[in-house]
C-alpha atoms as a PDB file:
ATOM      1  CA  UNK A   1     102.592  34.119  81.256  1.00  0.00           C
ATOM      2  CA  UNK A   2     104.854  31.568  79.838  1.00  0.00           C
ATOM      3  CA  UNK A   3     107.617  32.475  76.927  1.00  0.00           C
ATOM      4  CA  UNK A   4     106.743  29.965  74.527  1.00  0.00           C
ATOM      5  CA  UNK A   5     108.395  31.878  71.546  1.00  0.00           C
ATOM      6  CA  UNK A   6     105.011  32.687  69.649  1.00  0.00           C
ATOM      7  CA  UNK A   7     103.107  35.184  71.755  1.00  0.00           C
ATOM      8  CA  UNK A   8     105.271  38.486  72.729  1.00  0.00           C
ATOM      9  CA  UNK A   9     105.901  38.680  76.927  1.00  0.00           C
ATOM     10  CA  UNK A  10     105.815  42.589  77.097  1.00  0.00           C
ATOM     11  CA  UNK A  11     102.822  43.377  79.327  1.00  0.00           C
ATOM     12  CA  UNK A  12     102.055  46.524  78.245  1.00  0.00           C
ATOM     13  CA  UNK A  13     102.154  45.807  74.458  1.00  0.00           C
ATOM     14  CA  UNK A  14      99.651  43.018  75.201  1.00  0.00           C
ATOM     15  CA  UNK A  15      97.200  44.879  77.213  1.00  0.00           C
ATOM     16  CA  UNK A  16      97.384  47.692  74.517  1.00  0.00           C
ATOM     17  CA  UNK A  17      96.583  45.455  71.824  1.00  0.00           C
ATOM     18  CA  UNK A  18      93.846  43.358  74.172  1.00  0.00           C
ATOM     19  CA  UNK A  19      92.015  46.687  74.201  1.00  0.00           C
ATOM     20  CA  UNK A  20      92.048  47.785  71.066  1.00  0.00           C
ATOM     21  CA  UNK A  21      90.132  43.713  69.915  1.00  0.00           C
ATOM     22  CA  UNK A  22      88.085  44.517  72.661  1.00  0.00           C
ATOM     23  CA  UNK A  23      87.189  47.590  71.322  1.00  0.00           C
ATOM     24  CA  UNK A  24      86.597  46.163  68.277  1.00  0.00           C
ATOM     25  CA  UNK A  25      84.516  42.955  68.941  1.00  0.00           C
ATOM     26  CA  UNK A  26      82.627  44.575  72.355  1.00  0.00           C
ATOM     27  CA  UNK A  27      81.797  47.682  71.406  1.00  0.00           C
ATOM     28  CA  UNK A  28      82.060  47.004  67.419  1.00  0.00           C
ATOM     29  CA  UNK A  29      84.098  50.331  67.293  1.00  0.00           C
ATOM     30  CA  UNK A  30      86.132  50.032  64.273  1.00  0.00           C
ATOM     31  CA  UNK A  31      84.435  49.012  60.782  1.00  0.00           C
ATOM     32  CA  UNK A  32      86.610  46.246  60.050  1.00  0.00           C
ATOM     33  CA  UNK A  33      84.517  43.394  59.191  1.00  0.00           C
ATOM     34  CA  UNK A  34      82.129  42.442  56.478  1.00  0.00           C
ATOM     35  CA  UNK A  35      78.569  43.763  56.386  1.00  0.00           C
ATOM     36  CA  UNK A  36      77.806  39.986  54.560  1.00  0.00           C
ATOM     37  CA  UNK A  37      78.853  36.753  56.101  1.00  0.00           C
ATOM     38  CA  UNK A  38      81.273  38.397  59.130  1.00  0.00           C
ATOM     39  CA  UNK A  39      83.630  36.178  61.039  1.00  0.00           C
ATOM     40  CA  UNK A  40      82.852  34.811  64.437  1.00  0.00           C
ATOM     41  CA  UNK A  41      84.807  36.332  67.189  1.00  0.00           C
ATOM     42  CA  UNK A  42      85.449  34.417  70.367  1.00  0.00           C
ATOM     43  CA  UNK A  43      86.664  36.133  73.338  1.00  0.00           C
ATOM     44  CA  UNK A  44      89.022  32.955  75.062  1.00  0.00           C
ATOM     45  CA  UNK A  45      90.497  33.047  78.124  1.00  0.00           C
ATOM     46  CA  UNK A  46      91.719  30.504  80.879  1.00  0.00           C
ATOM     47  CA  UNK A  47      94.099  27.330  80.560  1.00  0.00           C
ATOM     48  CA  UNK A  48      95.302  25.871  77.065  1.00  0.00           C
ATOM     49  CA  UNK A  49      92.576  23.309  77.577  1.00  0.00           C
ATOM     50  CA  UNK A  50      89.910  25.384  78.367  1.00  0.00           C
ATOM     51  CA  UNK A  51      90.502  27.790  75.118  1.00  0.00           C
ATOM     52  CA  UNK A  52      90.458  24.405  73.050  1.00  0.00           C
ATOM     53  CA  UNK A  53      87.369  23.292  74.635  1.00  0.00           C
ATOM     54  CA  UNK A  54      85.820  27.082  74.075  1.00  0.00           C
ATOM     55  CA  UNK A  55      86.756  26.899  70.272  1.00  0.00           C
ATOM     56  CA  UNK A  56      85.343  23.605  69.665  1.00  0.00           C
ATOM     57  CA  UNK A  57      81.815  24.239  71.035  1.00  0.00           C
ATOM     58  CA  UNK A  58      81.680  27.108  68.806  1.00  0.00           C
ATOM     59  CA  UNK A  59      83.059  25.469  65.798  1.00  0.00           C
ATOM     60  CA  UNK A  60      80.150  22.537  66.432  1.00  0.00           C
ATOM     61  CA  UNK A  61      77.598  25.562  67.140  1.00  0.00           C
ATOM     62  CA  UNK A  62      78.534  27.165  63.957  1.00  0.00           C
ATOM     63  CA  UNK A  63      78.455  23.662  61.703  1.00  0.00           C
ATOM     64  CA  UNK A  64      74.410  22.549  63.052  1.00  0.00           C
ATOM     65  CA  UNK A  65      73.666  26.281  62.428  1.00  0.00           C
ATOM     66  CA  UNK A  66      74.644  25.995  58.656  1.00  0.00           C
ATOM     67  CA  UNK A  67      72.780  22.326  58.284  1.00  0.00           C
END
C-alpha cells in the first residue's frame, strides 16, 4: 500500500469499509441504488494499470450496449 495522499493507509478502516461495498454490490444488501437505470459497479483490483485497463473494457461494454 503506497501513501499517495488520496486513499487513507489505516488497514483496518479500509477492510471495514471494503466489506461493507462488498456487502452492498455482492450480496445487494443495502437498498441504495435506483430500481431504474442503476449504476454499474466494478469490483477492481491489481496494479494501477490493470484497474485502468478493467474500467475501460467496461466503459466500451457499456457504450455498444446503449447503440
Amino acid at each position: 500500500m503506497e501513501n499517495d495522499g488520496i486513499h487513507p493507509t489505516d488497514l483496518s478502516y479500509r477492510d471495514e469499509v471494503d466489506v461493507i461495498f462488498k456487502q452492498i454490490y455482492r450480496e445487494q444488501r443495502f437498498s441504495v441504488m435506483p430500481i431504474n437505470n442503476p449504476p454499474v459497479f466494478i469490483e477492481l483490483w491489481g496494479a494501477r494499470e490493470d484497474r485502468l485497463n478493467s474500467l475501460e473494457q467496461v466503459i466500451q461494454r457499456e457504450k455498444n450496449e446503449r447503440i
